[in-house]
PDB file of N, CA and C in Angstrom:
ATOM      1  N   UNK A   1      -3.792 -15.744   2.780  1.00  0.00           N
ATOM      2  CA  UNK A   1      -4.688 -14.625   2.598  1.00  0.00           C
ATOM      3  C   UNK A   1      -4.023 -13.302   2.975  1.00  0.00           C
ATOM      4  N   UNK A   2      -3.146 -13.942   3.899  1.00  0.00           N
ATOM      5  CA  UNK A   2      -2.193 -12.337   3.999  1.00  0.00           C
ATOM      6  C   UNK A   2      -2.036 -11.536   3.206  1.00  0.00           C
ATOM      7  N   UNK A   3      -1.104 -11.752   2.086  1.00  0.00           N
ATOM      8  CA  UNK A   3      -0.584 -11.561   0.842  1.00  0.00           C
ATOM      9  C   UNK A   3      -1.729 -11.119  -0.205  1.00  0.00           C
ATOM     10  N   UNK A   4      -2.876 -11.507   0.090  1.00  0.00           N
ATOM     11  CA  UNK A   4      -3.597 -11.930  -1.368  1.00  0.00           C
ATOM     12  C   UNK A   4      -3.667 -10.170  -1.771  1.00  0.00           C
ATOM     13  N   UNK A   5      -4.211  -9.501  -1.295  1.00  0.00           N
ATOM     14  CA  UNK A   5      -4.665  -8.286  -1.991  1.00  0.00           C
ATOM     15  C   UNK A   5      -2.975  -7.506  -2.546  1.00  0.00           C
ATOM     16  N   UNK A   6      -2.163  -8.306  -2.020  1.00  0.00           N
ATOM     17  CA  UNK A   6      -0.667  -7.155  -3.094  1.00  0.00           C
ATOM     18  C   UNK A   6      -0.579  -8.001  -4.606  1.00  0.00           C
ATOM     19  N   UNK A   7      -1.434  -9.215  -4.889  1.00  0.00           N
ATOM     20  CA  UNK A   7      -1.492  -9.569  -6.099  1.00  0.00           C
ATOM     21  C   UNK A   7      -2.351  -8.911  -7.165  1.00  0.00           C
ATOM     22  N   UNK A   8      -3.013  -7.948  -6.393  1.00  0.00           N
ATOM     23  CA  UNK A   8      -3.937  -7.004  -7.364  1.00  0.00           C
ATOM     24  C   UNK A   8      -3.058  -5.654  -7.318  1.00  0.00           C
ATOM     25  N   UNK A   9      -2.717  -5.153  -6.481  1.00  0.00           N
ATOM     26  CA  UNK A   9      -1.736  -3.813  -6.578  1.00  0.00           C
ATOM     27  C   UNK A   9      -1.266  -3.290  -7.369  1.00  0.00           C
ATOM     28  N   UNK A  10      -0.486  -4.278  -8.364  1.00  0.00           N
ATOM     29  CA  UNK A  10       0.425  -3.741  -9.724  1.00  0.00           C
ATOM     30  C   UNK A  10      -0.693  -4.181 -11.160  1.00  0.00           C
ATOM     31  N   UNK A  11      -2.129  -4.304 -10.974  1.00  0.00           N
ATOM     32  CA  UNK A  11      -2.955  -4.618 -11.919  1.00  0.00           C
ATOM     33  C   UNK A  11      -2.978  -3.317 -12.407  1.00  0.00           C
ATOM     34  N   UNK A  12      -3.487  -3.290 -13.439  1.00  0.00           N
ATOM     35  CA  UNK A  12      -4.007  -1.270 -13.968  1.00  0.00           C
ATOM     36  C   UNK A  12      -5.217  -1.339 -13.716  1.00  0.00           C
ATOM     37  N   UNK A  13      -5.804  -0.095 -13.587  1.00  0.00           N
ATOM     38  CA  UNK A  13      -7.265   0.048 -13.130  1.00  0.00           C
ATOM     39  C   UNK A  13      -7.818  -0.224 -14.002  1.00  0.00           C
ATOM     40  N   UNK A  14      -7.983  -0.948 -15.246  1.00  0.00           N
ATOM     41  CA  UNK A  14      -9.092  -1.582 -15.888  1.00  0.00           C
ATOM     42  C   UNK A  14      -9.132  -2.748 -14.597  1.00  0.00           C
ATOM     43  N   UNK A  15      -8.406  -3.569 -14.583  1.00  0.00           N
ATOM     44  CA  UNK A  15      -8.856  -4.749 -13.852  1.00  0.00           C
ATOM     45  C   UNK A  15      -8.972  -4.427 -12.628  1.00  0.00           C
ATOM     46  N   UNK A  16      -8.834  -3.674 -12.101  1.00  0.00           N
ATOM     47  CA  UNK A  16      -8.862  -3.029 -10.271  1.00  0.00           C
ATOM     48  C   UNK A  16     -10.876  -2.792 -10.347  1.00  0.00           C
ATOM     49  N   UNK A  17     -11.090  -2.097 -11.518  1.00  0.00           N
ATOM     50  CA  UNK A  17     -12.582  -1.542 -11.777  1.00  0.00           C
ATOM     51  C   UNK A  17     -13.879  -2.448 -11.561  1.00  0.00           C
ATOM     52  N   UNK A  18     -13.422  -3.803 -11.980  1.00  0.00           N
ATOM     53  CA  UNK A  18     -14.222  -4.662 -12.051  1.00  0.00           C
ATOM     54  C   UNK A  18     -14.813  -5.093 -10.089  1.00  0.00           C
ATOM     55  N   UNK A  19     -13.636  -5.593  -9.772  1.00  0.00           N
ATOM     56  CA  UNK A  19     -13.709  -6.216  -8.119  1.00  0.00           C
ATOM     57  C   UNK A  19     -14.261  -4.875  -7.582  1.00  0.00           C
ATOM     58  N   UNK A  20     -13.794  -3.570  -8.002  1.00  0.00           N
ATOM     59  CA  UNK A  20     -14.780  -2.094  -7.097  1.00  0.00           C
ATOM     60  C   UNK A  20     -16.754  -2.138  -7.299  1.00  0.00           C
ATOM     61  N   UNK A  21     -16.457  -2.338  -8.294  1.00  0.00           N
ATOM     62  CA  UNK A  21     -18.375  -2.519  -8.831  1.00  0.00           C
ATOM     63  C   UNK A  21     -18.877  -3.811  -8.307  1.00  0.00           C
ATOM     64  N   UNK A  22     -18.355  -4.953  -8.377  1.00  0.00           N
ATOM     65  CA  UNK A  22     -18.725  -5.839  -7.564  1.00  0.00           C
ATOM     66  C   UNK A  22     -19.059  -5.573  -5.865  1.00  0.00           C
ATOM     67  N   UNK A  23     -18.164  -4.735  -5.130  1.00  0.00           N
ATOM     68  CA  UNK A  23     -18.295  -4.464  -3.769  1.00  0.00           C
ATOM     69  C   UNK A  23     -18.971  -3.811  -3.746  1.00  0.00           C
ATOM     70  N   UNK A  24     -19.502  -2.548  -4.254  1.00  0.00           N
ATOM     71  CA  UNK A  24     -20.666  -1.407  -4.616  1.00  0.00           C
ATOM     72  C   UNK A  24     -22.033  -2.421  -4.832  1.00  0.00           C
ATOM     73  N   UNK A  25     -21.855  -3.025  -5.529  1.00  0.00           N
ATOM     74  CA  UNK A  25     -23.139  -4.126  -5.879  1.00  0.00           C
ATOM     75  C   UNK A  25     -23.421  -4.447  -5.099  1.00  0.00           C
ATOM     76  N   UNK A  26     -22.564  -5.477  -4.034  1.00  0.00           N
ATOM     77  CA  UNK A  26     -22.884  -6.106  -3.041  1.00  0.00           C
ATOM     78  C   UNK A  26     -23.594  -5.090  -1.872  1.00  0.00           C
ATOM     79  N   UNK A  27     -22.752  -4.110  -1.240  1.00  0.00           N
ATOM     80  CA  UNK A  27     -22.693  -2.911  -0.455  1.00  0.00           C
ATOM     81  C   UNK A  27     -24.652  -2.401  -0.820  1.00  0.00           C
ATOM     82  N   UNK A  28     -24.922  -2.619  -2.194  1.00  0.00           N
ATOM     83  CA  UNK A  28     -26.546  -1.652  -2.235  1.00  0.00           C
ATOM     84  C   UNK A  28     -27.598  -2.940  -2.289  1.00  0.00           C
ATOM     85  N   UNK A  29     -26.609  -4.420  -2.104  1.00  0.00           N
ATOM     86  CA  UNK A  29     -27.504  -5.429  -1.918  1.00  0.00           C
ATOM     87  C   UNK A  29     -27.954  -5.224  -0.516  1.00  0.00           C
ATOM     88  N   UNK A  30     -26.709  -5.188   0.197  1.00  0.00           N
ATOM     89  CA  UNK A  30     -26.768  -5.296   2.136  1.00  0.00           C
ATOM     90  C   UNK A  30     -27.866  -4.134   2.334  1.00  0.00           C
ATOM     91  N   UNK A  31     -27.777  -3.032   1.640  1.00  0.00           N
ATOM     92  CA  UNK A  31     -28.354  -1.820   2.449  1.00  0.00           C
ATOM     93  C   UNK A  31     -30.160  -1.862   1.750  1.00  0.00           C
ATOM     94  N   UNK A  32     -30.047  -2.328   0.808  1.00  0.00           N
ATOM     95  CA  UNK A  32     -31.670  -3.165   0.336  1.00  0.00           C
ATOM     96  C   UNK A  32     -32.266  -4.016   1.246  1.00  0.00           C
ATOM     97  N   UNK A  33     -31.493  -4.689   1.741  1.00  0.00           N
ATOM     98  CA  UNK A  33     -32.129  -5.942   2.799  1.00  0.00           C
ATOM     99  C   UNK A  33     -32.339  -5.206   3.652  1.00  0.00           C
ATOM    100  N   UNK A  34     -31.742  -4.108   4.562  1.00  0.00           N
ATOM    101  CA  UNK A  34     -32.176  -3.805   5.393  1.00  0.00           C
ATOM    102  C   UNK A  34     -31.815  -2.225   5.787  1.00  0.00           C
ATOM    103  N   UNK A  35     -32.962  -1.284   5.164  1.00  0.00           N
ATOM    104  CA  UNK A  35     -32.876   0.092   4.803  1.00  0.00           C
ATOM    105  C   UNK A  35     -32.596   0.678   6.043  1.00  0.00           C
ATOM    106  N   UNK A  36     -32.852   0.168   6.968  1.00  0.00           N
ATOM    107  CA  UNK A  36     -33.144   0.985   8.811  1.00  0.00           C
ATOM    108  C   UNK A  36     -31.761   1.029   8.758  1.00  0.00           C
ATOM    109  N   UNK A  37     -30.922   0.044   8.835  1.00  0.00           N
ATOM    110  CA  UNK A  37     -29.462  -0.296   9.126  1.00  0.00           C
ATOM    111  C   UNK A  37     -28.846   0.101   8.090  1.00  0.00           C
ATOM    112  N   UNK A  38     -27.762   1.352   7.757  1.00  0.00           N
ATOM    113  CA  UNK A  38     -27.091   2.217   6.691  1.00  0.00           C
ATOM    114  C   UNK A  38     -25.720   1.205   7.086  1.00  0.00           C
ATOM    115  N   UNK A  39     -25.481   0.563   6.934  1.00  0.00           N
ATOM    116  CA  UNK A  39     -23.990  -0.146   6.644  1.00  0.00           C
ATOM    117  C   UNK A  39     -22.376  -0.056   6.653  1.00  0.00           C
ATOM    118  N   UNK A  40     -21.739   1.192   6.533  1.00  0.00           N
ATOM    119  CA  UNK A  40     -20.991   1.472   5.844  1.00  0.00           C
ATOM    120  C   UNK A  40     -19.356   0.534   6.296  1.00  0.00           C
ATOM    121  N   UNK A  41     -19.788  -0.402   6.648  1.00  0.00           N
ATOM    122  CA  UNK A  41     -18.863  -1.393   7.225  1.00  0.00           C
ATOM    123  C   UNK A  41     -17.749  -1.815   5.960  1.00  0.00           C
ATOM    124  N   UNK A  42     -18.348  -1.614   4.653  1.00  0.00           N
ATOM    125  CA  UNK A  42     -17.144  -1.975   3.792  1.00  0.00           C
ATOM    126  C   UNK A  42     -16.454  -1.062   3.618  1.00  0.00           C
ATOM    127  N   UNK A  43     -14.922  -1.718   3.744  1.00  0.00           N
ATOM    128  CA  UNK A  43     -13.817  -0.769   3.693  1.00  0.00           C
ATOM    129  C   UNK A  43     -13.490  -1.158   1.827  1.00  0.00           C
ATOM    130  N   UNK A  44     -13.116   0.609   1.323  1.00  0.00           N
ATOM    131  CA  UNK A  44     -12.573   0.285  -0.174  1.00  0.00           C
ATOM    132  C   UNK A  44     -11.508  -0.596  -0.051  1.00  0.00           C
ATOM    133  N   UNK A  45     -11.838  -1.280  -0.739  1.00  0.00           N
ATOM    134  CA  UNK A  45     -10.433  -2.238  -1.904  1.00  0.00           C
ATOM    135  C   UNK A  45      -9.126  -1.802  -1.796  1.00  0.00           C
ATOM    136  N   UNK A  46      -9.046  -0.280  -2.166  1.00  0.00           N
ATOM    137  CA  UNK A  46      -8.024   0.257  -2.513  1.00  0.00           C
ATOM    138  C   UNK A  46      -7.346   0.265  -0.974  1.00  0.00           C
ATOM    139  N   UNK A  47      -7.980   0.945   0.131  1.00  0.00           N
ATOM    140  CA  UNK A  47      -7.199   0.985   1.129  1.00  0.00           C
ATOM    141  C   UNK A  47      -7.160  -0.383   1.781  1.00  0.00           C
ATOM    142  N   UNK A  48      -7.773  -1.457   1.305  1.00  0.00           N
ATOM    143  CA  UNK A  48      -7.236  -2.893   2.102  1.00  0.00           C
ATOM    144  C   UNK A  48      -6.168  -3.034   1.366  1.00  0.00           C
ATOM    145  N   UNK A  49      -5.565  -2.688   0.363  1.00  0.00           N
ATOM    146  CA  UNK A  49      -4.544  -3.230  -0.532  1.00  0.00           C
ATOM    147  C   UNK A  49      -3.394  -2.309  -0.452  1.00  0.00           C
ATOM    148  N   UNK A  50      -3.424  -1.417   0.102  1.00  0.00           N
ATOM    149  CA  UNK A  50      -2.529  -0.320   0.915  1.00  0.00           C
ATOM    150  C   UNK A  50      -2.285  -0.386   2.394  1.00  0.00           C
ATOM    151  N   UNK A  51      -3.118  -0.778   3.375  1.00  0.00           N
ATOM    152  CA  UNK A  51      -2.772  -1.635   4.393  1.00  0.00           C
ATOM    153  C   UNK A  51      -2.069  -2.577   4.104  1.00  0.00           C
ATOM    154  N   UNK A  52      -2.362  -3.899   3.331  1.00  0.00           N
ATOM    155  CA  UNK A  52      -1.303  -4.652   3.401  1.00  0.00           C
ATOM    156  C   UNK A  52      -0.556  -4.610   2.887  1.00  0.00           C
ATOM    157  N   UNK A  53       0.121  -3.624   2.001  1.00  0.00           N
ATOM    158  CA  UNK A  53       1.081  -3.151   1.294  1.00  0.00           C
ATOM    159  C   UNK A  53       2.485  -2.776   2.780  1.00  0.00           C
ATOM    160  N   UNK A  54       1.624  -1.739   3.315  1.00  0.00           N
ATOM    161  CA  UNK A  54       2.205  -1.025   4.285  1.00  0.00           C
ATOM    162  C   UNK A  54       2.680  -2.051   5.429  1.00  0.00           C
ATOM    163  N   UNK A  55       1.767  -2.724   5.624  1.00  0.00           N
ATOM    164  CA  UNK A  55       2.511  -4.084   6.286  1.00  0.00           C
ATOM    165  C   UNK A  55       3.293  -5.081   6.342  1.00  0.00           C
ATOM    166  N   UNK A  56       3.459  -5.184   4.844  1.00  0.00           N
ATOM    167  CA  UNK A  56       4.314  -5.682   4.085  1.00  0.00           C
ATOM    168  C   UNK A  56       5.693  -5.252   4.273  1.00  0.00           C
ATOM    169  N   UNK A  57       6.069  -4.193   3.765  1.00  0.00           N
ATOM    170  CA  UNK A  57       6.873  -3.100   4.263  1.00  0.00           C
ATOM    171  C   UNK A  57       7.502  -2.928   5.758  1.00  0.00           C
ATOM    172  N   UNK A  58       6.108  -2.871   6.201  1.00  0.00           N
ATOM    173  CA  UNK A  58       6.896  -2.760   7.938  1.00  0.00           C
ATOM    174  C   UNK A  58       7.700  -4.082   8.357  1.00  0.00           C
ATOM    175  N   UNK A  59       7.030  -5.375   7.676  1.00  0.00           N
ATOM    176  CA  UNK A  59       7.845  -6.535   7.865  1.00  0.00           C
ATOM    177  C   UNK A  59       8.926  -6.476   7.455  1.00  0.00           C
ATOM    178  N   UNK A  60       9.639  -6.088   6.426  1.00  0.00           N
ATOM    179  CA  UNK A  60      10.434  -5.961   5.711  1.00  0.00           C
ATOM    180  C   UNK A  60      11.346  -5.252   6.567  1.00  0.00           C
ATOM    181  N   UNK A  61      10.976  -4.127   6.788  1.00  0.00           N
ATOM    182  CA  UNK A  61      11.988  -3.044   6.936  1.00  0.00           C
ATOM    183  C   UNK A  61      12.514  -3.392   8.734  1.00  0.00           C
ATOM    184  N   UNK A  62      11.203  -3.130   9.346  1.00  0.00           N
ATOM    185  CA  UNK A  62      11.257  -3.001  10.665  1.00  0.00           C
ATOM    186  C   UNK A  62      11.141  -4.502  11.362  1.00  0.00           C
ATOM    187  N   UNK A  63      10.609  -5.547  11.038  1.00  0.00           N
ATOM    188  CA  UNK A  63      10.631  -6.940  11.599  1.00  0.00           C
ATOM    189  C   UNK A  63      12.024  -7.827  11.154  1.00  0.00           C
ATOM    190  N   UNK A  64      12.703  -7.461   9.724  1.00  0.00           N
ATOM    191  CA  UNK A  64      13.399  -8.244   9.709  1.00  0.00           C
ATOM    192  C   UNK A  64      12.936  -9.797   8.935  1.00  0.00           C
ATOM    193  N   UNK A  65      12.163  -9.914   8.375  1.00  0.00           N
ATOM    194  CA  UNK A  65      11.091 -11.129   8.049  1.00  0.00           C
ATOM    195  C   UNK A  65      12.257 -11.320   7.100  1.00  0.00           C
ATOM    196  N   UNK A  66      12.906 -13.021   7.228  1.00  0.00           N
ATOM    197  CA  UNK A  66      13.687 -13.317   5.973  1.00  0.00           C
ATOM    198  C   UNK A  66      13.090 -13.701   4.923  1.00  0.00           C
ATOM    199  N   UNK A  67      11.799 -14.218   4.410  1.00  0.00           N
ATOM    200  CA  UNK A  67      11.053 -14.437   3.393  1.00  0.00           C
ATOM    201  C   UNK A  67      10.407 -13.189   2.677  1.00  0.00           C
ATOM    202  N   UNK A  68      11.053 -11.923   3.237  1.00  0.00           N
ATOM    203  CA  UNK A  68      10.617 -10.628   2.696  1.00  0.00           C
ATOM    204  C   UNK A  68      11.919  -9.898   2.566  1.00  0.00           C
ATOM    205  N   UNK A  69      12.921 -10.635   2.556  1.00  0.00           N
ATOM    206  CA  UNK A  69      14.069  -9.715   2.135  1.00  0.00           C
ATOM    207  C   UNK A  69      14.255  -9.094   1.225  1.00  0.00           C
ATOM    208  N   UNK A  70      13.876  -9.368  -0.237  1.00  0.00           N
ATOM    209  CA  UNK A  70      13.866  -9.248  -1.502  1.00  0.00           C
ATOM    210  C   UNK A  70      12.898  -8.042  -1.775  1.00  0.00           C
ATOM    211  N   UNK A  71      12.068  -7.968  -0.657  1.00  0.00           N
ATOM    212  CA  UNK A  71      11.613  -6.641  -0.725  1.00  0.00           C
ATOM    213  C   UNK A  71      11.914  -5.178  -0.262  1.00  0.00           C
ATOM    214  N   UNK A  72      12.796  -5.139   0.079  1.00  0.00           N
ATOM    215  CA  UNK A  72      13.239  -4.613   1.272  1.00  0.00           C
ATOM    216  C   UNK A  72      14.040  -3.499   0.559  1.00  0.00           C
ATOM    217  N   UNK A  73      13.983  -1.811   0.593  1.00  0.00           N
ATOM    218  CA  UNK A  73      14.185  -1.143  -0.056  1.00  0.00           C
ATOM    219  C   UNK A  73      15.333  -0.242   1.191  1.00  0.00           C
ATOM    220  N   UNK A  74      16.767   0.346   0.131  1.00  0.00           N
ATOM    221  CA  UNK A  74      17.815   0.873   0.833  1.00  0.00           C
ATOM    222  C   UNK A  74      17.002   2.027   1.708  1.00  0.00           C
ATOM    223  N   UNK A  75      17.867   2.240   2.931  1.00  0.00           N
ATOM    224  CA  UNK A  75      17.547   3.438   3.610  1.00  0.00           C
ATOM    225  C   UNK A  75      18.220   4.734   2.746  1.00  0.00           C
ATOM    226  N   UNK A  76      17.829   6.095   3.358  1.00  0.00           N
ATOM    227  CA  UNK A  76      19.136   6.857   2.287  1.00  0.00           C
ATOM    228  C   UNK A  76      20.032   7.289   3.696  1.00  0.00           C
ATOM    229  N   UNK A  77      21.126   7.950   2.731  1.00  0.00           N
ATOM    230  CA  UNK A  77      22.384   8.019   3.808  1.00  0.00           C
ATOM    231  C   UNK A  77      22.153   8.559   4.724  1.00  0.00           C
ATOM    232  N   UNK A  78      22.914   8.894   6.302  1.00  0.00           N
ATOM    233  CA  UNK A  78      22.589   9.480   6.872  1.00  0.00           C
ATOM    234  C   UNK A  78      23.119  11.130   6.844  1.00  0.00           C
ATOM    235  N   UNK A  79      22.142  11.944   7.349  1.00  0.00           N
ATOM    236  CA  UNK A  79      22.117  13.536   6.530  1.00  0.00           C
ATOM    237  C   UNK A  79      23.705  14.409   7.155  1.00  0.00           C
ATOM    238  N   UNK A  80      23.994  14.823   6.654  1.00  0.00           N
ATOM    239  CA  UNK A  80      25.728  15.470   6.700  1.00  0.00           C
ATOM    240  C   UNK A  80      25.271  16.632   7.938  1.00  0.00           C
ATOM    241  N   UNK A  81      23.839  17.397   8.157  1.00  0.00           N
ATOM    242  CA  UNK A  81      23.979  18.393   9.542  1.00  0.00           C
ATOM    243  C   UNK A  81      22.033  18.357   9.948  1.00  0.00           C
ATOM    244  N   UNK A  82      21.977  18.754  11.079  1.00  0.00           N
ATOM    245  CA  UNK A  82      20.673  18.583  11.916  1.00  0.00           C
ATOM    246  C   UNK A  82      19.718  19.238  11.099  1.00  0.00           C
ATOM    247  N   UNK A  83      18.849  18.842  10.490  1.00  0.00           N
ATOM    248  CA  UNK A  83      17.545  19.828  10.462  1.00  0.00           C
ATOM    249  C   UNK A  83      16.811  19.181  11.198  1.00  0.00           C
ATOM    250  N   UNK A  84      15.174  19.696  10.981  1.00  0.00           N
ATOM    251  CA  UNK A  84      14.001  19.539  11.709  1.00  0.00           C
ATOM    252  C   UNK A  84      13.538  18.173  11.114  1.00  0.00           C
ATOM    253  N   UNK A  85      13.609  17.632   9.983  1.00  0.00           N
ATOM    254  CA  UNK A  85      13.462  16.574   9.184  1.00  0.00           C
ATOM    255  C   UNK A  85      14.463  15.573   9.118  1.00  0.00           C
ATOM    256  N   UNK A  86      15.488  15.645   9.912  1.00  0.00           N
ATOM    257  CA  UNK A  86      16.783  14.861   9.607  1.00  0.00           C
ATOM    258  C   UNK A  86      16.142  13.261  10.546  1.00  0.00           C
ATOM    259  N   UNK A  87      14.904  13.629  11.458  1.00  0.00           N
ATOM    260  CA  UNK A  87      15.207  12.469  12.457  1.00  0.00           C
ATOM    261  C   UNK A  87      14.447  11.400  11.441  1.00  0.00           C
ATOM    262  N   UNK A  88      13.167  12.157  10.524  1.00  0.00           N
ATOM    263  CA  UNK A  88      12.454  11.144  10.041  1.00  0.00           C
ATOM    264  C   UNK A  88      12.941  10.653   8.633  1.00  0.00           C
ATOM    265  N   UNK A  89      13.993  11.426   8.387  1.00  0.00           N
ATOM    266  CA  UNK A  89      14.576  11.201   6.910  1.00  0.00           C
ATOM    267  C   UNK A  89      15.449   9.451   7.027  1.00  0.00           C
ATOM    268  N   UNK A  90      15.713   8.969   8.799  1.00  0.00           N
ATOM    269  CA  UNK A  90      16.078   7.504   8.576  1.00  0.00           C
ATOM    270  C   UNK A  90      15.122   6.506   8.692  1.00  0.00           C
ATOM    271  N   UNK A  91      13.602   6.862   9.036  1.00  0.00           N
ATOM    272  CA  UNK A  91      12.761   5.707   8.650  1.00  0.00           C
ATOM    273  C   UNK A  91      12.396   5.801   7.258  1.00  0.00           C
ATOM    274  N   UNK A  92      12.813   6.486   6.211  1.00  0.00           N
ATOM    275  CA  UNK A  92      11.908   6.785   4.947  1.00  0.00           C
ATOM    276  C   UNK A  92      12.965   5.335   4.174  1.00  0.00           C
ATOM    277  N   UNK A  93      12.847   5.420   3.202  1.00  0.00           N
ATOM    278  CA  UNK A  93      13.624   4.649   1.838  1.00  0.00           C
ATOM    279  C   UNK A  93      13.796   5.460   0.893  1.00  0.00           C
ATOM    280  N   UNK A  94      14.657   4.784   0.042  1.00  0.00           N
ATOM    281  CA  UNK A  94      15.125   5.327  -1.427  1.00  0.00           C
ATOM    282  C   UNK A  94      14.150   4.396  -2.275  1.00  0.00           C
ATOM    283  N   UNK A  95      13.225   5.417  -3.246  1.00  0.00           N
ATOM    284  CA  UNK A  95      12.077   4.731  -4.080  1.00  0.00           C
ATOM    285  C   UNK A  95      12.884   4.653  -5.565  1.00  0.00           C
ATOM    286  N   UNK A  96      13.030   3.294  -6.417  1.00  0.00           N
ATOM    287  CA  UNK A  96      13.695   3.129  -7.467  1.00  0.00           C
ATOM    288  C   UNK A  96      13.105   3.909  -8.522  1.00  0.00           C
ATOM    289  N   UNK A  97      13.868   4.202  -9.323  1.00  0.00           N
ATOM    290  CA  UNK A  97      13.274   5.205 -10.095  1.00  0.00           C
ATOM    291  C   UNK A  97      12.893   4.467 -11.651  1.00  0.00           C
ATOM    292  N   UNK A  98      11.664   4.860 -12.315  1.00  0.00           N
ATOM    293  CA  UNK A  98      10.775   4.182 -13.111  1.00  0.00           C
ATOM    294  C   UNK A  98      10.697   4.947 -14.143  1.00  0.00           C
ATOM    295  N   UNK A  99      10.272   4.505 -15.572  1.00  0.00           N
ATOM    296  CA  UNK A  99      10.167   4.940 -17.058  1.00  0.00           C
ATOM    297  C   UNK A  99       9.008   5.558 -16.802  1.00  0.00           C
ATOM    298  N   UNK A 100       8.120   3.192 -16.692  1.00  0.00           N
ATOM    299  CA  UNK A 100       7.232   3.042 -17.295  1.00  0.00           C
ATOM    300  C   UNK A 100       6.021   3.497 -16.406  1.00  0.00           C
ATOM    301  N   UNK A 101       5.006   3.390 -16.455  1.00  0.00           N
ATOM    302  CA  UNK A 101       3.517   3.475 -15.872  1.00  0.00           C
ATOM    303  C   UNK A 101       3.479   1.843 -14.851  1.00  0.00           C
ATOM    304  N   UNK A 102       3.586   0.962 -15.999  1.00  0.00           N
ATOM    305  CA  UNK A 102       3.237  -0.563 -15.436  1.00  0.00           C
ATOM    306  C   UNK A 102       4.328  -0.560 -13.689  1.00  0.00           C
ATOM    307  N   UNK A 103       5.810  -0.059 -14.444  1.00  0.00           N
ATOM    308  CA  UNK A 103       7.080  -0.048 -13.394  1.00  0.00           C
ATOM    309  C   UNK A 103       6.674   0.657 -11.739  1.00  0.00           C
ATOM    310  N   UNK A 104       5.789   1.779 -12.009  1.00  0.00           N
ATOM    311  CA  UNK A 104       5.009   2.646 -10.769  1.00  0.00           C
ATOM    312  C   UNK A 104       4.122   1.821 -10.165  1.00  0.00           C
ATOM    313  N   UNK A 105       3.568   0.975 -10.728  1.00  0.00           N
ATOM    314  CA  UNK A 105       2.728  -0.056 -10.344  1.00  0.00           C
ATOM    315  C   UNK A 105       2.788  -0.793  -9.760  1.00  0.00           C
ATOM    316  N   UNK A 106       4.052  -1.456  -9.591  1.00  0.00           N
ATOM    317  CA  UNK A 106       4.328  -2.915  -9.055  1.00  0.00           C
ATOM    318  C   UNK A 106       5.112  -2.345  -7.435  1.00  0.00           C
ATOM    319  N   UNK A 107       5.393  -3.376  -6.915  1.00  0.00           N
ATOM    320  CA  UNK A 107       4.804  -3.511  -5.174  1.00  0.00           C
ATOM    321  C   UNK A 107       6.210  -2.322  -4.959  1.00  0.00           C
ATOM    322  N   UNK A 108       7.567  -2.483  -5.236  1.00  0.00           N
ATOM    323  CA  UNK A 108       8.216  -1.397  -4.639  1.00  0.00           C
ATOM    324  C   UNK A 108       8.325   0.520  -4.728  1.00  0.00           C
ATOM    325  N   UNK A 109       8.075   0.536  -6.121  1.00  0.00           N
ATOM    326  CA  UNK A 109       7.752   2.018  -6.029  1.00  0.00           C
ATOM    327  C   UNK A 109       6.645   2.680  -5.701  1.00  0.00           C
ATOM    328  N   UNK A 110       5.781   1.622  -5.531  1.00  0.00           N
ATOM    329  CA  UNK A 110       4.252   1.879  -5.122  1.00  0.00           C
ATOM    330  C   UNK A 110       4.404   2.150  -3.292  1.00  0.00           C
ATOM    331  N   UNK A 111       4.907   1.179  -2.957  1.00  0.00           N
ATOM    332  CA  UNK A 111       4.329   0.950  -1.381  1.00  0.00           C
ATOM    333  C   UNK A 111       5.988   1.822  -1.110  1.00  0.00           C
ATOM    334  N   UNK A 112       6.974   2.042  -1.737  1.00  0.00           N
ATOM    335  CA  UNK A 112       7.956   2.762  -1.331  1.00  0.00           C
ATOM    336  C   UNK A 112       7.288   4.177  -0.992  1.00  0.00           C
ATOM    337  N   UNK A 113       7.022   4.998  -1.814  1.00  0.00           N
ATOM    338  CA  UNK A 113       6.130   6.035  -1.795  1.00  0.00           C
ATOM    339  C   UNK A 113       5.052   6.201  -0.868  1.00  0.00           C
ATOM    340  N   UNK A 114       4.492   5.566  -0.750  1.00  0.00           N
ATOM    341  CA  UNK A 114       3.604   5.200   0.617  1.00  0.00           C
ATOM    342  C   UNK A 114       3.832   5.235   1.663  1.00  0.00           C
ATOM    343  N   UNK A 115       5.014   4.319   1.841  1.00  0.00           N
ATOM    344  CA  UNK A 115       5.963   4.175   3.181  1.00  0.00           C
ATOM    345  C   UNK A 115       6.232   5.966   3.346  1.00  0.00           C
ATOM    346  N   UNK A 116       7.117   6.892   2.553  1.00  0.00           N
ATOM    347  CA  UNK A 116       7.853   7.720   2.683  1.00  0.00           C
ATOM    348  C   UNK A 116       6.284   8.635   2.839  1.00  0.00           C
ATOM    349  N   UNK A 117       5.576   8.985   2.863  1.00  0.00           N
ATOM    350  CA  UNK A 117       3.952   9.656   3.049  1.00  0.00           C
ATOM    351  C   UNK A 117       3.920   9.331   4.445  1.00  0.00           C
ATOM    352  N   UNK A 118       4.238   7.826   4.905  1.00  0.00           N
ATOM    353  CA  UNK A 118       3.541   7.594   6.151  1.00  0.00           C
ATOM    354  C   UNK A 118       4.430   8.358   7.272  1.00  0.00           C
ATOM    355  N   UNK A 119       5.764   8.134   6.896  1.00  0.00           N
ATOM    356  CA  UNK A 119       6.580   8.436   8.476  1.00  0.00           C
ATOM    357  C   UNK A 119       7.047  10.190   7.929  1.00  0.00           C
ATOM    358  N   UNK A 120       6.495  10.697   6.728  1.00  0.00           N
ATOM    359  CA  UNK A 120       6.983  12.338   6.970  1.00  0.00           C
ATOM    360  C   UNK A 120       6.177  13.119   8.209  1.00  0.00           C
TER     361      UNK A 120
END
């Protein structure tokens, strides 16, 4: 179950759309049963599937996990003189570079990009 939500990640949002309206459905079932109690305990889809993206990643990069090697994206070089950005420029990665739409989609240029958002 770890894993399960990075098998939807590289879907296109037609199929991402469906499992969102289902949780919305459910979400105005819970708050029907019981109007006093406002709910908002469900977390979107999207950010459970970006958590474990990001975790994914941290295994990778920072744990060392050998069954996640293959994921595991280059650091970039280290910077030739000091700036203010030089310290966080060695936790970031180099994100592969893509044509297609589908190519942005799938788990490394996606959660690469992510990664490089999280530690700027």
């Amino acid at each position: 179950m770890e894993y399960s939500p990075l098998a939807l990640s590289s879907c296109p949002p037609s199929y991402l759309a469906r499992p969102e309206h289902v949780q919305r459905r459910a979400q105005r079932l819970v708050n029907g049963k019981s109007p006093h109690l406002v709910l908002d305990s469900f977390q979107p889809l999207q950010e459970c599937r970006n958590v474990a993206g990001l975790y994914v990643m941290h295994k990778a990069l920072n744990l060392h996990t050998p069954h996640l090697a293959a994921t595991k994206l280059p650091r970039p070089p280290p910077p030739l003189h000091s700036t203010r950005v030089a310290l966080y420029r060695q936790e970031q990665v180099n994100v592969p570079f893509s044509r297609t739409e589908h190519h942005l989609r799938s788990f490394l240029p996606r959660y690469g990009r992510l990664w490089n958002q999280l530690v700027r």
